[in-house]
Structure formats: structure tokens, C-alpha cells
N, C-alpha and C. Protein backbone atom coordinates (compact mmCIF):
# COMPACT_ATOMS: atom_id res chain seq x y z
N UNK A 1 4.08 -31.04 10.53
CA UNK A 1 3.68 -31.90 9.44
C UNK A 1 4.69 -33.03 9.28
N UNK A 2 4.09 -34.19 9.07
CA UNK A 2 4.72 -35.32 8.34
C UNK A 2 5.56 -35.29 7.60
N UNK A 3 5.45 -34.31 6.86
CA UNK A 3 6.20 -34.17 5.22
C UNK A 3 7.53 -34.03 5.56
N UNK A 4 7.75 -32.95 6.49
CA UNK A 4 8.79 -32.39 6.91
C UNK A 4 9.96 -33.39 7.47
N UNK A 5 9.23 -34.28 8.66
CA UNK A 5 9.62 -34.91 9.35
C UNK A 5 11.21 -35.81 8.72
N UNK A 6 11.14 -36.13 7.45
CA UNK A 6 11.73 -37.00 6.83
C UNK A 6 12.65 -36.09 6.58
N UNK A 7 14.23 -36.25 5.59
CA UNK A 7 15.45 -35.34 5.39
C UNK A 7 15.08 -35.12 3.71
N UNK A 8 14.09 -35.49 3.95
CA UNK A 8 13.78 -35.38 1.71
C UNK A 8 12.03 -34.82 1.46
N UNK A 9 12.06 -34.43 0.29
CA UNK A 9 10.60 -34.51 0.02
C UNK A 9 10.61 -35.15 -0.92
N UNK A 10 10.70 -36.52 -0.35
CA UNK A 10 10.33 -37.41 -1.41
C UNK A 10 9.25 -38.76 -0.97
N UNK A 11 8.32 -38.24 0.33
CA UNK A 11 7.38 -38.52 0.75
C UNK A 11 6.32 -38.38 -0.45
N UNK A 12 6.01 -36.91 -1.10
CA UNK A 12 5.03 -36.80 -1.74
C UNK A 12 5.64 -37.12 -2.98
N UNK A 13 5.45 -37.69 -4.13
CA UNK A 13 5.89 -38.05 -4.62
C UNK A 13 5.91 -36.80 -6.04
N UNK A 14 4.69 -36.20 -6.25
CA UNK A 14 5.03 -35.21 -6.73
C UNK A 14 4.83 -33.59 -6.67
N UNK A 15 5.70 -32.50 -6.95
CA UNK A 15 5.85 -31.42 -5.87
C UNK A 15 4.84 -30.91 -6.09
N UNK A 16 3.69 -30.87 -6.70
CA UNK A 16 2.57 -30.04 -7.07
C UNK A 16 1.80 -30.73 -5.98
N UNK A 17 1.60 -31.79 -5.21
CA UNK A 17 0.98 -32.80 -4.64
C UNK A 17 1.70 -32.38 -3.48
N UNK A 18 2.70 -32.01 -3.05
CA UNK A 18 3.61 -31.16 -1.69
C UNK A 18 2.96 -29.67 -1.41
N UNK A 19 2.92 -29.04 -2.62
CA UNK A 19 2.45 -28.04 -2.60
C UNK A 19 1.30 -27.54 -2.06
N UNK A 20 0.29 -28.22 -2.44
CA UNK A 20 -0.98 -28.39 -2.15
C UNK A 20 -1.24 -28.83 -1.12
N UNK A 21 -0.50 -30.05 -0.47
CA UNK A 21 -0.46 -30.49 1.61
C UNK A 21 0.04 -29.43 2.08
N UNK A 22 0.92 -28.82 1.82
CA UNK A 22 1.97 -27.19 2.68
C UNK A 22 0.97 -26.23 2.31
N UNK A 23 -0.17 -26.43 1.56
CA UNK A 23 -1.24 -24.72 1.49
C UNK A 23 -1.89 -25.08 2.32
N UNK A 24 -2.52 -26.43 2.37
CA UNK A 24 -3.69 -27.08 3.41
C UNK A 24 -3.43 -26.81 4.29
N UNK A 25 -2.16 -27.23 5.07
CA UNK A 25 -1.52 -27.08 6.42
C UNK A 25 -1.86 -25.96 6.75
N UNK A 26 -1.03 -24.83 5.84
CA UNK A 26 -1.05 -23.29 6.19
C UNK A 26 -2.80 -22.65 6.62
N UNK A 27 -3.34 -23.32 5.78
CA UNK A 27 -4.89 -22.56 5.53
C UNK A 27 -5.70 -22.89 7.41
N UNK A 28 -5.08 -24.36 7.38
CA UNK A 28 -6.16 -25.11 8.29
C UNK A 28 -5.45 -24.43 9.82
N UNK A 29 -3.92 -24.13 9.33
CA UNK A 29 -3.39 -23.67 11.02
C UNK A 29 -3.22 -22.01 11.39
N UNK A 30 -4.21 -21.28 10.46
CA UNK A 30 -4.14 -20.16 10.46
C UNK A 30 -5.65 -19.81 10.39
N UNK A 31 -6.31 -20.03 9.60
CA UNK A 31 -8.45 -20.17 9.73
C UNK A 31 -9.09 -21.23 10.83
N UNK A 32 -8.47 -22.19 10.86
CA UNK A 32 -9.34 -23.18 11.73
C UNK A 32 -9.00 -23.71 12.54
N UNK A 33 -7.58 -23.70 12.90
CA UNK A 33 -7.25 -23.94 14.12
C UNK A 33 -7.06 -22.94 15.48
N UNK A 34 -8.22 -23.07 16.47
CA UNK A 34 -8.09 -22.33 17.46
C UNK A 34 -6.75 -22.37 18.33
N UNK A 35 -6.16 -21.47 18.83
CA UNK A 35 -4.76 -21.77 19.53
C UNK A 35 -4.71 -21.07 20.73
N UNK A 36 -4.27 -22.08 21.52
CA UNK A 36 -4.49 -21.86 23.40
C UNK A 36 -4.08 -20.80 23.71
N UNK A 37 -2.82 -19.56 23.48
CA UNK A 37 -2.43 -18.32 23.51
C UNK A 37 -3.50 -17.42 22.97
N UNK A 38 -4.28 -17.37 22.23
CA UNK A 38 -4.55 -16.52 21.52
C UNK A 38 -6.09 -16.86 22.24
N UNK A 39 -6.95 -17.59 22.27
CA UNK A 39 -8.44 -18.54 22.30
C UNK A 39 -8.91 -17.90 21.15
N UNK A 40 -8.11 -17.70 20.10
CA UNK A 40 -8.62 -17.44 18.79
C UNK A 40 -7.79 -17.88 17.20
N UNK A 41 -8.33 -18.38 16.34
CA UNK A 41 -7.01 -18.00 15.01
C UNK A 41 -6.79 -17.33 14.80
N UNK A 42 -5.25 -16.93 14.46
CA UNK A 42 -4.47 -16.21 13.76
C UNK A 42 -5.04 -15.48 12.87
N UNK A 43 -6.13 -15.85 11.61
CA UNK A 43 -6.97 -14.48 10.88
C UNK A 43 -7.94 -14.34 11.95
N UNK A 44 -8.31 -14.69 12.98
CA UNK A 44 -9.31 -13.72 13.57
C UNK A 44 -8.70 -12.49 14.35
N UNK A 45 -7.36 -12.85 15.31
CA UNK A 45 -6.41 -12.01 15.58
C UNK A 45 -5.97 -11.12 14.83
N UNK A 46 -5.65 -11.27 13.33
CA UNK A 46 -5.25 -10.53 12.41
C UNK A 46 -6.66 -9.62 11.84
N UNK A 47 -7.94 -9.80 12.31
CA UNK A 47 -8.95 -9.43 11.95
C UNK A 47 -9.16 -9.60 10.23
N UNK A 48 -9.00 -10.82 9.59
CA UNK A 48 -9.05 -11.24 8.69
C UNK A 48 -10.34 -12.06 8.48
N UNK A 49 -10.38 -12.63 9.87
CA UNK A 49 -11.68 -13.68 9.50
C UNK A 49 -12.14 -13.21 10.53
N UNK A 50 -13.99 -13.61 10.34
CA UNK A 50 -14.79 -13.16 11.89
C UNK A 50 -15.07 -14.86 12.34
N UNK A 51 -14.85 -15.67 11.86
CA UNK A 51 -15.11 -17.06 12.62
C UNK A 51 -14.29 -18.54 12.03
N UNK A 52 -14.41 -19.49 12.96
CA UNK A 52 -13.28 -20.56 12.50
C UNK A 52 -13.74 -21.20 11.74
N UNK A 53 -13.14 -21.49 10.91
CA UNK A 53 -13.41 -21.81 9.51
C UNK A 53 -13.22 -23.64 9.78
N UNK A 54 -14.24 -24.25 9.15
CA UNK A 54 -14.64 -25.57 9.04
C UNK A 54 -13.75 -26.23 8.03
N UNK A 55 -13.78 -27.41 8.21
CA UNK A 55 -12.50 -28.52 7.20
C UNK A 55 -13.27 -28.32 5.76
N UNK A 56 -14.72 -28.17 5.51
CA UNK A 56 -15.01 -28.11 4.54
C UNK A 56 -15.43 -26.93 4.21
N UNK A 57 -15.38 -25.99 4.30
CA UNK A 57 -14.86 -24.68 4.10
C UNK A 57 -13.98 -24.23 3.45
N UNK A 58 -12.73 -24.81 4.25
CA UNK A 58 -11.57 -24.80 3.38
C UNK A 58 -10.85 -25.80 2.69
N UNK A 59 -11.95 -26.73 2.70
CA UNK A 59 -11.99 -28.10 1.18
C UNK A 59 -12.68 -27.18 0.07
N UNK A 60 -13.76 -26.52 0.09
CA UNK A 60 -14.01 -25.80 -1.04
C UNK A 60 -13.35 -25.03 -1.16
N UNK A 61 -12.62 -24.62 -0.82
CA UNK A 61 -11.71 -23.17 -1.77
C UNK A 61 -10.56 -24.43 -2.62
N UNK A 62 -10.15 -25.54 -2.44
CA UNK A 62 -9.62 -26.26 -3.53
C UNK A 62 -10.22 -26.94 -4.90
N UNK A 63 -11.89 -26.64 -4.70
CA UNK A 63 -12.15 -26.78 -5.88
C UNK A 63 -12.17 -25.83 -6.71
């Protein structure tokens, strides 16, 4: 992530607004991102999820 990249978090300007990009991240690189080691996500490996979960999928769980 971007956020990181910098020596501050003072990219996002406020931490509730950090918070919320670092859950996204987590959600999207663990449900929906398929990964070349595995040819599966991490909750499907973990037998958490049975399929990869779509960007808006896990846009609705933030409303």
C-alpha cells in the first residue's frame, strides 16, 4: 500500500480515514485476491470462504 510507502501517516489525513484503507486492503488481499502460490485466497485456503469475493461485495460490507 501507498499509505505505508511514506515515513508518516500523514497521507490520510484523518486516522479513522487510514483505518478504513488498512481494513479495505486487508479484506480485498485476503477474500479477493487470488494468489499465484496458493491458485486460491487465503479465506478459501483457510476454508473461510467458498469463492472470491467481488470489489462490490466487499464495498457492501462498508455500508
Amino acid at each position: 500500500m501507498k499509505r505505508f510507502a511514506r515515513l508518516s501517516n500523514d497521507f490520510s489525513k484523518m486516522l479513522h480515514n487510514h483505518e478504513c484503507a488498512v481494513a479495505m486492503h486487508y479484506m480485498y488481499y485476503n477474500f479477493g485476491r487470488t494468489h499465484k502460490t496458493l491458485r486460491v485466497t487465503p479465506a478459501m485456503e483457510a476454508k473461510v470462504s467458498d469463492h472470491v469475493w467481488s470489489l462490490e461485495e466487499i464495498a457492501k460490507l462498508a455500508d
